[in-house]
Protein backbone atom coordinates (compact mmCIF):
# COMPACT_ATOMS: atom_id res chain seq x y z
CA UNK A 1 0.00 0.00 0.00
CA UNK A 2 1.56 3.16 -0.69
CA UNK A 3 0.12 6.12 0.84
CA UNK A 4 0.31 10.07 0.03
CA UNK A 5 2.89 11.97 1.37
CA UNK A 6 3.15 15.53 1.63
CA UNK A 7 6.51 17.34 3.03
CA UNK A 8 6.16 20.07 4.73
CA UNK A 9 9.29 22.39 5.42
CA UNK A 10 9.41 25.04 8.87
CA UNK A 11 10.75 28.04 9.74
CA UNK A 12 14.75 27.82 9.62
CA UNK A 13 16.51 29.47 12.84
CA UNK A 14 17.37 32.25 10.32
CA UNK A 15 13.94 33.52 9.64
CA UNK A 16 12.89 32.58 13.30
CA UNK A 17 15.86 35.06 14.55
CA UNK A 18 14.52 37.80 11.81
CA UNK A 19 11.12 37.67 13.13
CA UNK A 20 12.01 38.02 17.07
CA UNK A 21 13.98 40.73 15.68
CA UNK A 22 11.41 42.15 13.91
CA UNK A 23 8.60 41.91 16.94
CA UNK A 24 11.57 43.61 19.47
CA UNK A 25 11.87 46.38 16.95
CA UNK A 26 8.41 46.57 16.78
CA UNK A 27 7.91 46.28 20.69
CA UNK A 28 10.80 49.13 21.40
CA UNK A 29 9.21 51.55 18.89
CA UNK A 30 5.49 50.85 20.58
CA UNK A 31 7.27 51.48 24.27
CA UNK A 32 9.17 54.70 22.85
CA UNK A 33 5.96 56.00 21.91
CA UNK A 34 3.89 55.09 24.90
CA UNK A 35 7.03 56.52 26.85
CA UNK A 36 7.45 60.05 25.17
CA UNK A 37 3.16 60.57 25.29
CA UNK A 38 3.08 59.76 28.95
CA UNK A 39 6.02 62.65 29.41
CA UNK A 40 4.43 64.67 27.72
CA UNK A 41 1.12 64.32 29.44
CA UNK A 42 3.30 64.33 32.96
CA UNK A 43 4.89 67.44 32.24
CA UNK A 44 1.39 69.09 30.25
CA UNK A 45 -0.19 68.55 33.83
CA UNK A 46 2.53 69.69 35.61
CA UNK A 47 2.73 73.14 33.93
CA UNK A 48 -0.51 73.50 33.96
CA UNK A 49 -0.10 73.29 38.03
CA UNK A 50 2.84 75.88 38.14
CA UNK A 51 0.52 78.11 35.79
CA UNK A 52 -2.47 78.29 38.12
CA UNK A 53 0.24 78.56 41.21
CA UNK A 54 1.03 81.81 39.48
CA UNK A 55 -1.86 83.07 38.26
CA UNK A 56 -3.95 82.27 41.06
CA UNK A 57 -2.05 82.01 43.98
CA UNK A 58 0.38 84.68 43.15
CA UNK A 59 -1.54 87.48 42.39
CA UNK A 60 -4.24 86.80 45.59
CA UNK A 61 -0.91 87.40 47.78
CA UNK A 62 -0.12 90.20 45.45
CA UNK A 63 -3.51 91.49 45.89
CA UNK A 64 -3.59 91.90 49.38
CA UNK A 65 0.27 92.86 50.24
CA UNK A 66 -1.09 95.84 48.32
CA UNK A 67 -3.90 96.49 50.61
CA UNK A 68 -0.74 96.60 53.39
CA UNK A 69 -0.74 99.82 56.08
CA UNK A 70 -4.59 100.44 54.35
CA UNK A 71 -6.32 102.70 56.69
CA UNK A 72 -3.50 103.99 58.91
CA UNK A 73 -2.77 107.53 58.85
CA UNK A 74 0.73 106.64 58.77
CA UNK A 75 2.12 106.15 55.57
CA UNK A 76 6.26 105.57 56.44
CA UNK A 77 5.82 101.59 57.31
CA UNK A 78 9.18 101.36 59.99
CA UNK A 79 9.30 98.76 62.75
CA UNK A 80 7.74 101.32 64.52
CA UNK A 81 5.13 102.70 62.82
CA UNK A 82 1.88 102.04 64.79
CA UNK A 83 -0.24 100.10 62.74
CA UNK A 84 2.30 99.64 59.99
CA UNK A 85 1.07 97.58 57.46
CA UNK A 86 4.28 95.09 57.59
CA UNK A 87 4.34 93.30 60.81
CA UNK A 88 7.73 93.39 62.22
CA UNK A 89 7.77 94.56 65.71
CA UNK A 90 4.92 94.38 68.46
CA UNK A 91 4.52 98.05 68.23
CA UNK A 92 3.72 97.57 64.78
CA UNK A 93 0.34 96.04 66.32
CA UNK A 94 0.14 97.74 69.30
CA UNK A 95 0.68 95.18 71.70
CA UNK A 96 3.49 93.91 74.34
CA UNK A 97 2.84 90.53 74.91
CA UNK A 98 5.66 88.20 73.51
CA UNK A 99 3.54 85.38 72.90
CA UNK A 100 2.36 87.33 69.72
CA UNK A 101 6.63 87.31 68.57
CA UNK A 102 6.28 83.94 66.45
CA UNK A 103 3.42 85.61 64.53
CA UNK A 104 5.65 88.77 63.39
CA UNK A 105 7.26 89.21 60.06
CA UNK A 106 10.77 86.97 60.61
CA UNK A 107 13.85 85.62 57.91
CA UNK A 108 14.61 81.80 58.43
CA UNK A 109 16.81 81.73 61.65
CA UNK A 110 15.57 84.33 63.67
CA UNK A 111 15.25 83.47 67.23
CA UNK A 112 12.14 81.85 68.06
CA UNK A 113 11.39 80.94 65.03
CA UNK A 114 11.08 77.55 62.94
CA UNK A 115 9.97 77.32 59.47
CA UNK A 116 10.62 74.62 56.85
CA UNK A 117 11.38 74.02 53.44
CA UNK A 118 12.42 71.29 50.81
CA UNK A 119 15.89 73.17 50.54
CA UNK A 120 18.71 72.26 52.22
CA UNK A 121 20.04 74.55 54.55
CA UNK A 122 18.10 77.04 54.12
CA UNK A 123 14.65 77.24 55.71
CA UNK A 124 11.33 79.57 54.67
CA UNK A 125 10.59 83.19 55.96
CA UNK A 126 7.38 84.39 56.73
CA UNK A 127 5.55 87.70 56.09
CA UNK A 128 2.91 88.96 58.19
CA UNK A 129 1.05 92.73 56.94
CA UNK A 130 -2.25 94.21 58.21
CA UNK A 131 -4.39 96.60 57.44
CA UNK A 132 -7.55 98.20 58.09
CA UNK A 133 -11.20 98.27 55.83
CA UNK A 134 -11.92 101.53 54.65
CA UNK A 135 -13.87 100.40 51.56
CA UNK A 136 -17.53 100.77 53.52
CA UNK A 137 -18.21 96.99 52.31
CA UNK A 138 -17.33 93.76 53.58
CA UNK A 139 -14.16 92.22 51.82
CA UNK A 140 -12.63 89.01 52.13
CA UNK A 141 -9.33 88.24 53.85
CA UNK A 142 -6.96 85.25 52.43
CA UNK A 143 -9.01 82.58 54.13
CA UNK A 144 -12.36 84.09 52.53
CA UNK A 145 -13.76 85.19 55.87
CA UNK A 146 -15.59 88.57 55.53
CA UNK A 147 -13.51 91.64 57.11
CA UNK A 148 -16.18 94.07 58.53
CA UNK A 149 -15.87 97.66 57.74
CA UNK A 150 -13.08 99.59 59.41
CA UNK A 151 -11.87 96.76 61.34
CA UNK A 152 -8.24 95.67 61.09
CA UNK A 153 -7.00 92.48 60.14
CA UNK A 154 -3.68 90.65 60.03
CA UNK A 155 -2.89 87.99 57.50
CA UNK A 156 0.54 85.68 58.01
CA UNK A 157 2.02 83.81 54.91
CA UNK A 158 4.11 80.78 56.01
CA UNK A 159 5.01 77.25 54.82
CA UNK A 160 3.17 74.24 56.45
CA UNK A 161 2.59 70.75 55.62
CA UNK A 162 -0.10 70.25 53.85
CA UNK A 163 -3.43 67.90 55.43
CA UNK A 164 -3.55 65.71 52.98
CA UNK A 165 -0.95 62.90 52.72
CA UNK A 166 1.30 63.06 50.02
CA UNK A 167 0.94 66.55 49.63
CA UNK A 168 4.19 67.67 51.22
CA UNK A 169 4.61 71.31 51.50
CA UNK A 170 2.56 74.21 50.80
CA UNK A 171 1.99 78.02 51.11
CA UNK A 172 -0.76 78.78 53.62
CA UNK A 173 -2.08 82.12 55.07
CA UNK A 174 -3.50 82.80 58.48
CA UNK A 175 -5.89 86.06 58.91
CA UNK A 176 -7.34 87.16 62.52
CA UNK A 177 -8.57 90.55 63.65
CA UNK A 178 -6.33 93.33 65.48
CA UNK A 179 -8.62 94.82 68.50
CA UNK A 180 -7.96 97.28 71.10
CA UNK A 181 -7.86 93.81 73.47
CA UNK A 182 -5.48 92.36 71.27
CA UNK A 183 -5.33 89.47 68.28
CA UNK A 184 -8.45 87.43 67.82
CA UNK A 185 -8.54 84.36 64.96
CA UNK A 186 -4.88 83.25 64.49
CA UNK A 187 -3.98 79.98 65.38
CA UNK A 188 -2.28 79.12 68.53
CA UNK A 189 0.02 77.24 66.49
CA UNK A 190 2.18 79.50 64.97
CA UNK A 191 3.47 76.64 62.14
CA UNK A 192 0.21 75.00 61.46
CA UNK A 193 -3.36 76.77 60.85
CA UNK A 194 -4.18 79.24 58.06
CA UNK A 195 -5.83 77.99 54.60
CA UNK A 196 -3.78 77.01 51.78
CA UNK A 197 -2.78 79.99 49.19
CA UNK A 198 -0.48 77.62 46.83
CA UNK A 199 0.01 74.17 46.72
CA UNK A 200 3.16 72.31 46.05
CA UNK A 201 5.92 75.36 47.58
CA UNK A 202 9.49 73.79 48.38
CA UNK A 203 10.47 77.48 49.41
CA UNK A 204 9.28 80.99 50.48
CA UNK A 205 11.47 83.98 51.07
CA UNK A 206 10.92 87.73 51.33
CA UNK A 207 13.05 91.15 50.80
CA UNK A 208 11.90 93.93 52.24
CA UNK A 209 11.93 97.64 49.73
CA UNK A 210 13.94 100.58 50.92
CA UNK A 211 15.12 103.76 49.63
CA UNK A 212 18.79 104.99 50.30
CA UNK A 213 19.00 108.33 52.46
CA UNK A 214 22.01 108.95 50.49
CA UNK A 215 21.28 112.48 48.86
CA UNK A 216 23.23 111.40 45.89
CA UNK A 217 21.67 107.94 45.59
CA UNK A 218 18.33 109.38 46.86
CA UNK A 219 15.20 106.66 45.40
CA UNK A 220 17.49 104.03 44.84
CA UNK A 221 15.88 100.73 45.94
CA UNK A 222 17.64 98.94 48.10
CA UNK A 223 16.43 95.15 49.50
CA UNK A 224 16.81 93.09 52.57
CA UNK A 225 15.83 90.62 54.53
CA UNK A 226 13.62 91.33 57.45
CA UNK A 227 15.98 90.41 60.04
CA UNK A 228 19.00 92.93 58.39
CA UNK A 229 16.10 95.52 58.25
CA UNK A 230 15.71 95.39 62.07
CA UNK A 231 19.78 94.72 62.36
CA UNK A 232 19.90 98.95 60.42
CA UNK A 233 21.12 101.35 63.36
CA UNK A 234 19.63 104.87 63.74
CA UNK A 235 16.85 105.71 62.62
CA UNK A 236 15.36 103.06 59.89
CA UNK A 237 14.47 104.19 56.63
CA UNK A 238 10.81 103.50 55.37
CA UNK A 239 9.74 100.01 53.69
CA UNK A 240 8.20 100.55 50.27
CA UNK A 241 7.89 97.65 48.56
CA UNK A 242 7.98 93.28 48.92
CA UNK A 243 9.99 91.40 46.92
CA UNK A 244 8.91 87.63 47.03
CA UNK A 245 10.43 84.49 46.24
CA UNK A 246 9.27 81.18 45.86
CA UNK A 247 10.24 77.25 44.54
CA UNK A 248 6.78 75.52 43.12
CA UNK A 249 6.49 72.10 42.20
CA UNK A 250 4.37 70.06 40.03
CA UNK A 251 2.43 66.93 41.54
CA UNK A 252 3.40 64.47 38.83
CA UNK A 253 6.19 62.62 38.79
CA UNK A 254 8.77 63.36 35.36
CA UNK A 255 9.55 60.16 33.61
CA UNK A 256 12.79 59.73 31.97
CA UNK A 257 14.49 62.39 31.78
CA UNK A 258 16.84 64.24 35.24
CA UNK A 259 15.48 67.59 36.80
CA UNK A 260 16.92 70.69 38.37
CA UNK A 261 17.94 69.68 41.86
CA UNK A 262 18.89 73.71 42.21
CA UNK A 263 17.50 76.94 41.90
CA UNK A 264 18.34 80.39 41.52
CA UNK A 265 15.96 82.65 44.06
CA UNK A 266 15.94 86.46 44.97
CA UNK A 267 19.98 86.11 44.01
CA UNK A 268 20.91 82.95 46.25
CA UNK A 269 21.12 79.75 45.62
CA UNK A 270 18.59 77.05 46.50
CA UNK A 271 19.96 73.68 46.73
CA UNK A 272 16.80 71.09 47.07
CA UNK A 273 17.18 68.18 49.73
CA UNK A 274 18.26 64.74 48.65
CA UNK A 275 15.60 62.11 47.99
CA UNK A 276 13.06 64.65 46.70
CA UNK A 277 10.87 63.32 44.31
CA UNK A 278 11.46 63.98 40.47
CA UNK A 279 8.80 66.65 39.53
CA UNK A 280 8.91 69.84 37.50
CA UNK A 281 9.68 72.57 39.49
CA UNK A 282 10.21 76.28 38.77
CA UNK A 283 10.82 79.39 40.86
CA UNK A 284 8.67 82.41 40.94
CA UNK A 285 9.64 86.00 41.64
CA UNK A 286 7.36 89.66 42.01
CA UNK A 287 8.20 92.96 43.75
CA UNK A 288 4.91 94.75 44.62
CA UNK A 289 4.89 98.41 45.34
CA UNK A 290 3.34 98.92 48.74
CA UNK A 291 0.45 101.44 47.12
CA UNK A 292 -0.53 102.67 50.86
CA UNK A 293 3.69 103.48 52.03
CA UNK A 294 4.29 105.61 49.11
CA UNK A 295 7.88 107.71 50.29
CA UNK A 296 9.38 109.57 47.52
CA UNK A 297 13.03 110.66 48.55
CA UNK A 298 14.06 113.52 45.98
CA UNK A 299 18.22 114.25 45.09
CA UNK A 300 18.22 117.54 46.41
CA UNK A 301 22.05 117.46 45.59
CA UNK A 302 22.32 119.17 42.70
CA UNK A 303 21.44 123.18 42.22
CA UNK A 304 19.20 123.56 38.59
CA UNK A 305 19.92 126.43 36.98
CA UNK A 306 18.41 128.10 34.22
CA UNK A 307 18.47 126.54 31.19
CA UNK A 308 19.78 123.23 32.58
C-alpha cells in the first residue's frame, strides 16, 4: 500500500531570529511612543499646576500685600510705625505681649522661630502685613472670611505641611482681627493653621523695599531681609515695597528624563534636599509696590539752573 505523502518544510533558525527581531523592533518603537506621550502628558499637567500657582495664587498674595498699612494715617511703614502695614515689631500692632513674637514678620533663623522648606540649609521666611477696611463693604481676607468695615485684620504667609498625605509642602495664610484687646482668629500654632494659598511650595522667602538716604543715591531701591532691616542702626528708613520668592512644584512625577535639583531665588542659591521626588519645578519672583507706604526721597544734591 503506498500512501500520500506531503513534506512540509518550517521556519529555519534564520527567519525565526529575523522575526524576534522584527517583533523587538516593533515592541521598542510601541514602548518609545507610549514613553514620550506619557512625558508629555506628565509634564502638560505639571505646567498646567505651576501656571495656576502663578496666576492664582500669586496674584491673591499680590492682591492683598497691596492692601498693606490700608487705613493707617501713617504712611512711612518702619518697625515702629503704629499700625504699619508690615508686621515686624509688636509696636507695629500695638501690643506687648511676647507670645504674639512667632506671629511677626521673621527671615529663616531668627530666634524663636522655625519654618521649613524642601531646601537644604536654608529654611522659609514668613511675612505677616495688616491693614484696616476703609472700603464701607465687607471684603474678604486670604481665608475668605468677611472683614467688617473699618476693622483691622492681620494675614501671616508661612510654609506648612499640607493635610492631605502626600501633599508635602505648601503656602498657607493665616488672617485674625487686630482689636484694642489684642489678636483674635490666628492659630495658637504658629506653624500650622491658616488655609492654603499655593500648593506644592518647596520654598518661600521675602526682601523687604527701601530707599537709600544717600542724597546722591536718593530713590534708589535697596532690598533686605527682614531680620537685616531690624539689624539697620539709627533711625530706619521707610519700607516701600515686597519682593517675594518662591520654589513651586508640580504633583506628577517626570519620567525619563533628570530635573533641576537647584534653583536660583531672589539672588541665592537654593539647593533642594536629597531624595526629593522627580517633579517639575520652577521658581517664581514679584516685587509689589506697597500702594498705601508711598515715600518719595528727591536728590536735592544738585542746584538747577536756568536753562539746565
Amino acid at each position: 500500500m503506498i500512501s500520500n505523502y506531503r513534506s512540509t518544510s518550517g521556519f529555519t533558525l534564520i527567519e525565526l531570529m529575523i522575526s524576534l527581531v522584527l517583533g523587538l523592533l516593533i515592541s521598542a518603537a510601541v514602548i518609545q511612543v507610549y514613553l514620550t506621550n506619557t512625558k508629555t502628558a506628565s509634564t502638560q499637567k505639571s505646567g498646567s499646576e505651576l501656571q495656576e500657582a502663578s496666576v492664582f495664587g500669586l496674584q491673591q498674595l499680590e492682591s492683598h500685600l497691596r492692601l498693606a498699612n490700608l487705613g493707617n494715617s501713617v504712611t512711612s511703614i518702619t518697625d515702629t510705625t503704629a499700625g504699619g502695614g508690615i508686621v515686624l515689631s509688636l509696636q507695629n500692632i500695638r501690643a506687648t505681649d511676647t507670645a504674639y513674637s512667632p506671629f511677626l514678620t521673621h527671615t529663616a533663623g531668627d530666634t524663636g522661630f522655625t519654618s521649613v522648606s524642601n531646601i537644604t540649609g536654608i529654611n522659609s521666611d514668613q511675612l505677616t502685613i495688616q491693614f484696616k477696611n476703609t472700603t464701607g463693604v465687607k471684603i474678604p481676607d486670604c481665608e475668605s472670611a468677611d472683614i467688617d468695615p473699618k476693622a483691622t485684620v492681620i494675614e501671616r504667609y508661612f510654609i506648612r505641611s499640607s493635610s492631605t498625605t502626600g501633599q508635602g509642602l505648601l503656602l498657607a495664610c493665616d488672617a485674625g482681627r487686630v482689636t484694642t484687646a489684642g489678636i483674635t482668629g490666628l492659630s495658637a500654632n504658629y506653624q500650622s493653621g491658616g488655609s492654603e494659598v499655593i500648593l506644592g511650595v518647596d520654598q518661600f522667602k521675602i526682601l523687604l523695599g527701601i530707599q537709600t538716604d544717600a542724597p546722591s543715591d536718593a530713590g534708589l531701591m535697596r532690598y533686605l531681609t527682614a531680620s537685616e532691616y531690624l539689624a539697620l542702626s539709627g533711625t530706619k528708613p521707610p519700607i516701600t515695597a515686597v519682593k517675594i520668592g518662591l520654589i513651586v512644584r508640580g504633583s506628577s512625577p517626570v519620567i525619563g528624563s533628570d530635573v533641576a535639583t537647584s534653583f536660583k531665588l531672589l539672588g541665592a542659591t537654593q539647593p533642594l534636599k536629597s531624595g526629593q521626588p522627580k517633579l517639575v519645578r520652577t521658581t517664581y519672583e514679584s516685587t509689589t509696590l506697597l500702594r498705601n507706604a508711598r515715600v518719595i526721597n528727591i536728590d536735592t544734591s544738585t542746584t538747577l539752573t536756568a536753562g539746565s
